[in-house]
C-alpha atoms as a PDB file:
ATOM      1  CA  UNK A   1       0.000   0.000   0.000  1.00  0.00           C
ATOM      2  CA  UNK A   2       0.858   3.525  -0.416  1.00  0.00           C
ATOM      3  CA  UNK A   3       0.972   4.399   3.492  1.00  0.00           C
ATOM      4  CA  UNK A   4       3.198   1.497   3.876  1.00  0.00           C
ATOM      5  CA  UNK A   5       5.612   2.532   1.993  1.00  0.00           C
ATOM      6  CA  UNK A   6       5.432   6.222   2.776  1.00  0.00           C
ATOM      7  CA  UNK A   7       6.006   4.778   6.481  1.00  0.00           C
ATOM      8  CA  UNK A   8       9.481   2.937   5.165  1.00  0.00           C
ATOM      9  CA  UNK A   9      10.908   5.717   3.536  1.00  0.00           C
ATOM     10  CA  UNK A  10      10.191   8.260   7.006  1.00  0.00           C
ATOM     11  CA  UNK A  11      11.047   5.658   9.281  1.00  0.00           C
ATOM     12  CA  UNK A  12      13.942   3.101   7.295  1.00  0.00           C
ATOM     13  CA  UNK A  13      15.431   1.915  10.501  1.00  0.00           C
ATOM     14  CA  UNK A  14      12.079   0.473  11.771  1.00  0.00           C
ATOM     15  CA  UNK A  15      10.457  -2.685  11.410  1.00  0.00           C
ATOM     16  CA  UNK A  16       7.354  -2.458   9.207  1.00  0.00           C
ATOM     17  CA  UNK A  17       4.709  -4.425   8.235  1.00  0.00           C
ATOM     18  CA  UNK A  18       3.119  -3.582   4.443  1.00  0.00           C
ATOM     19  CA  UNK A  19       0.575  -7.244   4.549  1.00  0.00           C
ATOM     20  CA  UNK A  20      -2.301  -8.614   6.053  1.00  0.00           C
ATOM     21  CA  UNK A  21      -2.144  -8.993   9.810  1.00  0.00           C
ATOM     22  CA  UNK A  22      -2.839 -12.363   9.627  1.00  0.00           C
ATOM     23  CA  UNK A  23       0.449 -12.697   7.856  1.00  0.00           C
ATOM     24  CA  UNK A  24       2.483 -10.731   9.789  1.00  0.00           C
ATOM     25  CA  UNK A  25       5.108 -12.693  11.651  1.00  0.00           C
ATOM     26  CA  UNK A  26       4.465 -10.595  15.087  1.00  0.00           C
ATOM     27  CA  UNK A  27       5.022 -12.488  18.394  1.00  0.00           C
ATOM     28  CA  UNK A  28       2.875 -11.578  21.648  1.00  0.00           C
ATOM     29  CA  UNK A  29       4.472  -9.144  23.899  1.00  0.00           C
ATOM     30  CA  UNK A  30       7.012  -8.199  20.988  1.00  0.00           C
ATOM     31  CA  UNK A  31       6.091  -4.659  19.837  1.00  0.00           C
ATOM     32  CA  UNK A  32       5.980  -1.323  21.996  1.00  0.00           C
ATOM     33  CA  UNK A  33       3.554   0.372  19.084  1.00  0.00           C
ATOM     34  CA  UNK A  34       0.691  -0.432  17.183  1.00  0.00           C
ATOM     35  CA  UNK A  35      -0.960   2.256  15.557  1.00  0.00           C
ATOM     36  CA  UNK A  36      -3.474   1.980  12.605  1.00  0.00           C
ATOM     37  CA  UNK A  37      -6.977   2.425  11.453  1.00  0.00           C
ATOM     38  CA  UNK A  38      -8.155  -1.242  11.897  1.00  0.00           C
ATOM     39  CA  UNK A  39     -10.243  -2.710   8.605  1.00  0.00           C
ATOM     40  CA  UNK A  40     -14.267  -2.972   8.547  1.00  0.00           C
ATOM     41  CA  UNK A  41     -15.487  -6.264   7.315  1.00  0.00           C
ATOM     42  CA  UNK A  42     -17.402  -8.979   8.159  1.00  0.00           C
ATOM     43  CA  UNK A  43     -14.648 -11.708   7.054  1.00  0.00           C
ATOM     44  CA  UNK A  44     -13.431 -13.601   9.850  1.00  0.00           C
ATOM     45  CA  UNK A  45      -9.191 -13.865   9.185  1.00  0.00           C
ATOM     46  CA  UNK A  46      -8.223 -17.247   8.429  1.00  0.00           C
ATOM     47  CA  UNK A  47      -6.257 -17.955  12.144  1.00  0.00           C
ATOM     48  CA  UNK A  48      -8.662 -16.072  14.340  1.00  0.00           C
ATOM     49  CA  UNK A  49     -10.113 -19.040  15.774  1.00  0.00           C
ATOM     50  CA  UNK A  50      -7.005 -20.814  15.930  1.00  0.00           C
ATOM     51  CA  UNK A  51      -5.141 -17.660  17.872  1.00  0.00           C
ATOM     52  CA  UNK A  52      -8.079 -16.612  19.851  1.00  0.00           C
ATOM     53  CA  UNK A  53     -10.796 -19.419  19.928  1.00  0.00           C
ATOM     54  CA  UNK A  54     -13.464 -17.385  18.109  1.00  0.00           C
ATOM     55  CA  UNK A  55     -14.263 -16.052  14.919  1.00  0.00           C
ATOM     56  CA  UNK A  56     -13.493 -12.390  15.427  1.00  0.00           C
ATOM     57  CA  UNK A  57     -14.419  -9.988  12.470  1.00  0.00           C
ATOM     58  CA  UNK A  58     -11.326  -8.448  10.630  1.00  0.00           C
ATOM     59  CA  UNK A  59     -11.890  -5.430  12.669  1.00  0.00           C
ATOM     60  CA  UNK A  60     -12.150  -6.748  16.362  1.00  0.00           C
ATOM     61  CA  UNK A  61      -9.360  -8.981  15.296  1.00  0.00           C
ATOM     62  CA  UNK A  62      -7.141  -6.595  14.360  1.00  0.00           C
ATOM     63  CA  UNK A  63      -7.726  -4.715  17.826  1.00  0.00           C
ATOM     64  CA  UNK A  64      -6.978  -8.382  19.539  1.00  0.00           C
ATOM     65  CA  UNK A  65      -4.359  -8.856  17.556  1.00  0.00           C
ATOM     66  CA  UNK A  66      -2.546  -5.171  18.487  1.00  0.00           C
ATOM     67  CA  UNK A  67      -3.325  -5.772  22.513  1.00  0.00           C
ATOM     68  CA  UNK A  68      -1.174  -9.061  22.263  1.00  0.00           C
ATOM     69  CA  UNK A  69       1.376  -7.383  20.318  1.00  0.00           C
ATOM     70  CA  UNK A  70       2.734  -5.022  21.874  1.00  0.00           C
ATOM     71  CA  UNK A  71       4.366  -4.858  25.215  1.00  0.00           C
ATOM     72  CA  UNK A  72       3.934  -4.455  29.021  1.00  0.00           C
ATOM     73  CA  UNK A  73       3.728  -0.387  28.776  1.00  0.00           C
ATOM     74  CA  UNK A  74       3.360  -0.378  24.890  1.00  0.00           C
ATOM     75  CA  UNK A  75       0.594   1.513  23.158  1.00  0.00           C
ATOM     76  CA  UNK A  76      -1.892   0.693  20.952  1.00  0.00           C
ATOM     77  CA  UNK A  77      -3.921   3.056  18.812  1.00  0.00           C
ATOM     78  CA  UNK A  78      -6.512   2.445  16.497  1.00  0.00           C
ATOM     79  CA  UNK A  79      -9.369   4.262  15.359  1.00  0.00           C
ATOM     80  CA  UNK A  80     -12.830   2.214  15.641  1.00  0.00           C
ATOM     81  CA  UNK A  81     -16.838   2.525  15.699  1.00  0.00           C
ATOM     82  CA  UNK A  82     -19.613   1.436  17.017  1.00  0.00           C
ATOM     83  CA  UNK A  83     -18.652  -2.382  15.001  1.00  0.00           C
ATOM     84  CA  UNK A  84     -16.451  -2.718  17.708  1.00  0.00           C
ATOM     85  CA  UNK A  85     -18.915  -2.043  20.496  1.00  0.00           C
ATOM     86  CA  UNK A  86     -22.142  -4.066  18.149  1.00  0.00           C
ATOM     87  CA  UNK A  87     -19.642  -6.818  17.868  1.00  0.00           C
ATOM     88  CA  UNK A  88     -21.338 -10.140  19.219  1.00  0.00           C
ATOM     89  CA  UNK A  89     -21.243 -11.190  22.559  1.00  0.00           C
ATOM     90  CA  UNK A  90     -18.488 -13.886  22.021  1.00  0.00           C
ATOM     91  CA  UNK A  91     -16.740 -11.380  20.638  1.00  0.00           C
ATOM     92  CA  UNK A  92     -17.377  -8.562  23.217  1.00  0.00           C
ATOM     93  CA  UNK A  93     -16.183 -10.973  25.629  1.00  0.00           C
ATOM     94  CA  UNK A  94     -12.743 -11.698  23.809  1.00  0.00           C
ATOM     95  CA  UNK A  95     -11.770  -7.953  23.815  1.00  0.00           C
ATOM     96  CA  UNK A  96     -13.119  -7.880  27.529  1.00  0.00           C
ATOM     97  CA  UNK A  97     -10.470 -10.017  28.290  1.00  0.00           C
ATOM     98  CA  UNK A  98      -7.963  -8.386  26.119  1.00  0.00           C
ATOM     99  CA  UNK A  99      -8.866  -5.253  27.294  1.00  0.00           C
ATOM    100  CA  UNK A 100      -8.014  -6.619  30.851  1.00  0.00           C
ATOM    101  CA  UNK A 101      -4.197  -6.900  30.014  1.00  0.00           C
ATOM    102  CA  UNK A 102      -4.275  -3.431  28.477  1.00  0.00           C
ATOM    103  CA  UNK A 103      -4.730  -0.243  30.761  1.00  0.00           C
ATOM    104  CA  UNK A 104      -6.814   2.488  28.829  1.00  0.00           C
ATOM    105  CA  UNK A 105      -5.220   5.752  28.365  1.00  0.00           C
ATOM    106  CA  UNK A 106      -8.226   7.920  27.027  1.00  0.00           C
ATOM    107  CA  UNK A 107     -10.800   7.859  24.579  1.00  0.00           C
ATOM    108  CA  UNK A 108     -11.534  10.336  22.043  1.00  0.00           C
ATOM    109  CA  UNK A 109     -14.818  11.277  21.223  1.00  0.00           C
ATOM    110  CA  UNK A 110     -16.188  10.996  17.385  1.00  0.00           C
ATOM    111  CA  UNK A 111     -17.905  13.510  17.797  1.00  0.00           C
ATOM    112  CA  UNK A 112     -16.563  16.823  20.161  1.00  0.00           C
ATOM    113  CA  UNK A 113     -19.267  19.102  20.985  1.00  0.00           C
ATOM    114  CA  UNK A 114     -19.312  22.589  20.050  1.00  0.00           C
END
């Protein structure tokens, strides 16, 4: 993608990942940063049921995915919507869980009142 590559060229020393997530070789607890606008879809990624034991959607699973990426005291920030929070209750549950390991810094509101 474009934005993958633009990343490269500002940051050459880092490692980057231009591919599905799915296909990313990233270990858990590996990263300090995740940072990214997390895909909508319905599809469920081919190992989400093997890594998590549930058929997350593409973008709940790339949220699960970036909380057991990075870290003890790495950040992870993605922008989502209200399929995150409609997401089903197996689901909900999973990032529950997640969201246990992960200490929430703030949230920004979509919408900031005049």
């Amino acid at each position: 993608s474009i934005t993958g590559r633009i990343l490269k060229l500002l940051y050459p020393a880092a490692t980057t990942f231009n591919m599905a997530m799915e296909d990313a070789p990233i270990k858990p607890n590996s990263v300090d940063l995740v940072m990214g606008n997390p895909p909508f879809g319905s599809e469920v990624p081919r190992d989400a049921n093997e890594r998590f034991g549930i058929a997350l959607n593409t973008h709940n699973y790339f949220i699960a995915r970036s909380i057991d990426a990075v870290r003890p005291g790495g950040i992870v920030m993605v922008v989502t919507s209200a399929f995150t929070m409609d997401a089903t209750a197996d689901q909900r549950r999973l990032l529950r869980i997640l969201a246990r390991a992960a200490a929430r810094i703030g949230v920004l509101p979509s919408e900031v009142p005049a």
